[in-house]
C-alpha atoms as a PDB file:
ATOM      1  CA  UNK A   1      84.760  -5.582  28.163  1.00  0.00           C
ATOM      2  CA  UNK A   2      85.677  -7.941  25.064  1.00  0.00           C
ATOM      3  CA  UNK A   3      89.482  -7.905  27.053  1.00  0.00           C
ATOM      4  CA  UNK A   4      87.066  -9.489  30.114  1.00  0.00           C
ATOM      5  CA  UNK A   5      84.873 -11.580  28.084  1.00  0.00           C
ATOM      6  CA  UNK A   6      88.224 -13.176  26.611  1.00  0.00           C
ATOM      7  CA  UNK A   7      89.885 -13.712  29.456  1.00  0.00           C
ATOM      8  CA  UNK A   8      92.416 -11.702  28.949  1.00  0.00           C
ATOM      9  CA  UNK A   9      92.362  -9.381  31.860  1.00  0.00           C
ATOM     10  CA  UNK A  10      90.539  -9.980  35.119  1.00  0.00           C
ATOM     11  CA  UNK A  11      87.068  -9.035  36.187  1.00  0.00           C
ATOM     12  CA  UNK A  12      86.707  -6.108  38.402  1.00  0.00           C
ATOM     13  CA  UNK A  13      84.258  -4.715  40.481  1.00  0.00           C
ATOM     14  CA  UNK A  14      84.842  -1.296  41.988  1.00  0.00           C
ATOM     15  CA  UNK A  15      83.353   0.502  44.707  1.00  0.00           C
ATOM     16  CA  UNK A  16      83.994   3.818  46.395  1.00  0.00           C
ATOM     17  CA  UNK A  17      82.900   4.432  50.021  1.00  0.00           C
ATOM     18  CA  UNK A  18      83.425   7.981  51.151  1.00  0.00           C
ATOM     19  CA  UNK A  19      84.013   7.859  54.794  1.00  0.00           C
ATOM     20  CA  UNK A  20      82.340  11.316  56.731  1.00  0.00           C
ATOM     21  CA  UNK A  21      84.715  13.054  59.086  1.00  0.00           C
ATOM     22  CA  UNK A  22      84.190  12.646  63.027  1.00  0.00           C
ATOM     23  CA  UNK A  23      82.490  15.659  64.193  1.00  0.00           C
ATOM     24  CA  UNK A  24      85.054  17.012  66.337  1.00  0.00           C
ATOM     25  CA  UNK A  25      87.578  15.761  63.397  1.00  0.00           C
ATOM     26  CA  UNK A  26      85.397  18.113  61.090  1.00  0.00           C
ATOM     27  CA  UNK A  27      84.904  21.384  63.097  1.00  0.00           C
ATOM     28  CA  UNK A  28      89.108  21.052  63.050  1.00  0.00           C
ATOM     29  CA  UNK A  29      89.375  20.777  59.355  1.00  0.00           C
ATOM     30  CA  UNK A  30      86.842  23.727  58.760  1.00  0.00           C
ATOM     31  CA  UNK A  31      88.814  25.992  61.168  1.00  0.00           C
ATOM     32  CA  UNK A  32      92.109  25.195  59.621  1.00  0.00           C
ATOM     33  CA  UNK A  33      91.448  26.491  55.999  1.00  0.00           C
ATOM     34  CA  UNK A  34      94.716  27.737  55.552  1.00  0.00           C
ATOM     35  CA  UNK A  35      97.139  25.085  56.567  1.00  0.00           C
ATOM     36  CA  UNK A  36      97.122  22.358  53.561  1.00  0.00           C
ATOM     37  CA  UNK A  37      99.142  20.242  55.613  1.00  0.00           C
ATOM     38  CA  UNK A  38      97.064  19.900  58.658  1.00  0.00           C
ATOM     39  CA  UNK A  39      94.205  19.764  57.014  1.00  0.00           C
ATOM     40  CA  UNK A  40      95.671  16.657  54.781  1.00  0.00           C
ATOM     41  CA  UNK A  41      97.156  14.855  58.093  1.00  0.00           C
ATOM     42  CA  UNK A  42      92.933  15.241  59.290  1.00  0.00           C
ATOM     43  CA  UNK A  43      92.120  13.546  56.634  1.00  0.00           C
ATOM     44  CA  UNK A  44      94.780  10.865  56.377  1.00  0.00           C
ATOM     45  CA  UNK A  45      93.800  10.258  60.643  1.00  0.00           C
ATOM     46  CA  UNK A  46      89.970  10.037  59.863  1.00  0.00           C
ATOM     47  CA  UNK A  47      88.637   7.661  62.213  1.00  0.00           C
ATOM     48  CA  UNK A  48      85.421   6.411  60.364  1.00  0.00           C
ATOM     49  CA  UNK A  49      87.808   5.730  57.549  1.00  0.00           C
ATOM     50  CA  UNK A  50      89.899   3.133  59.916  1.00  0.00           C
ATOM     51  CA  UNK A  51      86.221   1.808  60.871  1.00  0.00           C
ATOM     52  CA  UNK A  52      85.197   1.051  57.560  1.00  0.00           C
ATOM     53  CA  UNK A  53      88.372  -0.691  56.491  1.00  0.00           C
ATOM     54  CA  UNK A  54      88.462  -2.713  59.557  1.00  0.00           C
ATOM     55  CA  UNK A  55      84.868  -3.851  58.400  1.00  0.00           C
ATOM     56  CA  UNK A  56      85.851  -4.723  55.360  1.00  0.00           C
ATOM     57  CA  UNK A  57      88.668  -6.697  56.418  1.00  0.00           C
ATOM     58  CA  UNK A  58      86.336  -8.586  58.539  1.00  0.00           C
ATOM     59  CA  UNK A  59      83.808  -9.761  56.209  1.00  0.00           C
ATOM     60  CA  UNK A  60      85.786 -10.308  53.496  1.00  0.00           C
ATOM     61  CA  UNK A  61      88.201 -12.095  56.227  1.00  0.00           C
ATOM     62  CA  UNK A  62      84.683 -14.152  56.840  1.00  0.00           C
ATOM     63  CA  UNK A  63      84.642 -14.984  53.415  1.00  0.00           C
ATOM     64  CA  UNK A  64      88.107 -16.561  53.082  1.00  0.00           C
ATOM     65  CA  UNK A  65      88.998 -13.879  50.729  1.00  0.00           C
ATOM     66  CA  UNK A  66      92.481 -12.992  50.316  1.00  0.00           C
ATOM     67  CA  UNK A  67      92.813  -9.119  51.123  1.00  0.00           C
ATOM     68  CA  UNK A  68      95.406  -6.835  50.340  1.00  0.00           C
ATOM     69  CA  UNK A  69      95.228  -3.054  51.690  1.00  0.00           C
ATOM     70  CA  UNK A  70      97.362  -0.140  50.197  1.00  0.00           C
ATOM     71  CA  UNK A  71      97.677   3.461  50.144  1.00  0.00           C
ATOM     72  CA  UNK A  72      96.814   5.685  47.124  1.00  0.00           C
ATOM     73  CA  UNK A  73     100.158   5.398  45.923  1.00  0.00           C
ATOM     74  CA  UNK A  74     101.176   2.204  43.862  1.00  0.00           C
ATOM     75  CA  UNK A  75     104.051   0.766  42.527  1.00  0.00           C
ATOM     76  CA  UNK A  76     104.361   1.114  38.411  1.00  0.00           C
ATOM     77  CA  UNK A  77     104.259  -2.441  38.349  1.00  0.00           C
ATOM     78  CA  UNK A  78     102.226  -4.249  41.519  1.00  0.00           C
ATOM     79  CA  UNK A  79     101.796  -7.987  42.127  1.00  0.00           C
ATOM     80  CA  UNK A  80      98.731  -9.389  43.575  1.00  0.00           C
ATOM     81  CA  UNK A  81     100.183 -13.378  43.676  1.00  0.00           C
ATOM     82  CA  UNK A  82      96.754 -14.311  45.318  1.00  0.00           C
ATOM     83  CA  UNK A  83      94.654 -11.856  46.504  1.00  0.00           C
ATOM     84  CA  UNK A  84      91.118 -11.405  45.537  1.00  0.00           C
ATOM     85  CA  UNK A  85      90.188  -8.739  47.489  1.00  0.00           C
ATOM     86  CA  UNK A  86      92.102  -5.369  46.644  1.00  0.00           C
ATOM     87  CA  UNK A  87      91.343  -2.375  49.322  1.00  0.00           C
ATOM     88  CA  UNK A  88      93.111   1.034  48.396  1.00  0.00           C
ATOM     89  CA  UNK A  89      92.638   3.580  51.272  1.00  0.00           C
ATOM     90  CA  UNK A  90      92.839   7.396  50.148  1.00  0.00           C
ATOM     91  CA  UNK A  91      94.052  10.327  52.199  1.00  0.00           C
ATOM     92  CA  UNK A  92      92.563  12.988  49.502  1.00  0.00           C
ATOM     93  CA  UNK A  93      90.894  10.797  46.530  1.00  0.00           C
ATOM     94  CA  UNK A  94      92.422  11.497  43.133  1.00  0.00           C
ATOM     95  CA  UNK A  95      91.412  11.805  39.473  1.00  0.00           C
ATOM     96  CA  UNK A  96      89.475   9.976  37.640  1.00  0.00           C
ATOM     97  CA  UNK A  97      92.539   9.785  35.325  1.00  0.00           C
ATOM     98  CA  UNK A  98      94.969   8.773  38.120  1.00  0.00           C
ATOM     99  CA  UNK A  99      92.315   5.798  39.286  1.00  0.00           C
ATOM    100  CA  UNK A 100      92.053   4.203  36.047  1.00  0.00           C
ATOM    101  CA  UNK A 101      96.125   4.023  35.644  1.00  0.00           C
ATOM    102  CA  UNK A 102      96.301   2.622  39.393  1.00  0.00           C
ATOM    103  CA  UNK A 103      93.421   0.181  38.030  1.00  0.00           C
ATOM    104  CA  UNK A 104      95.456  -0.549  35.547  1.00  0.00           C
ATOM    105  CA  UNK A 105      98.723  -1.257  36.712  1.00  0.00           C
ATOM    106  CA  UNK A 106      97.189  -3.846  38.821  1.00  0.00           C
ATOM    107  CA  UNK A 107      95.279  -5.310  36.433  1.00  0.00           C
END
């Protein structure tokens, strides 16, 4: 916070929005307990997860905000020349440990 409060590093606001499976998308992933693989592709292909992105693209497109999307995987060292707007899109979530150094590295 004193890092913030100097001006040193930028302020950040983070949010997390877990997107829920499609039904049929679901039943699928239950029923496949024992293939990693598939089950990890269902999750990458989740449909309500492409719905909320494309909502937040929209209103932050309504904003004039400058948006970048990305996977879960970052670069070690990540420019964001003029973006505002930062929108990482997770196949499987991560640590807590493995968030803070992708935080981080784009701070």
């Amino acid at each position: 916070m004193k890092l913030q409060n100097l001006g040193h590093i930028a302020q950040v606001q983070c949010s997390e929005v877990w997107c829920r499976m499609t039904p049929g998308f679901f039943q699928e992933y239950e029923s496949i307990k024992n293939d990693k693989h598939r089950r990890l592709l269902l999750c990458i292909m989740n449909l309500n997860k492409y719905r909320a992105c494309d909502f937040l693209l929209c209103y932050h497109d309504r904003h004039d905000n400058k948006i970048i999307v990305f996977s879960d995987i970052v670069p070690t060292s990540f420019d964001l020349p003029d973006a505002n707007i930062l929108i990482q899109i997770s196949s499987h979530g991560g640590s807590r440990r493995q968030e803070a150094q992708r935080l981080g590295r784009i701070l």
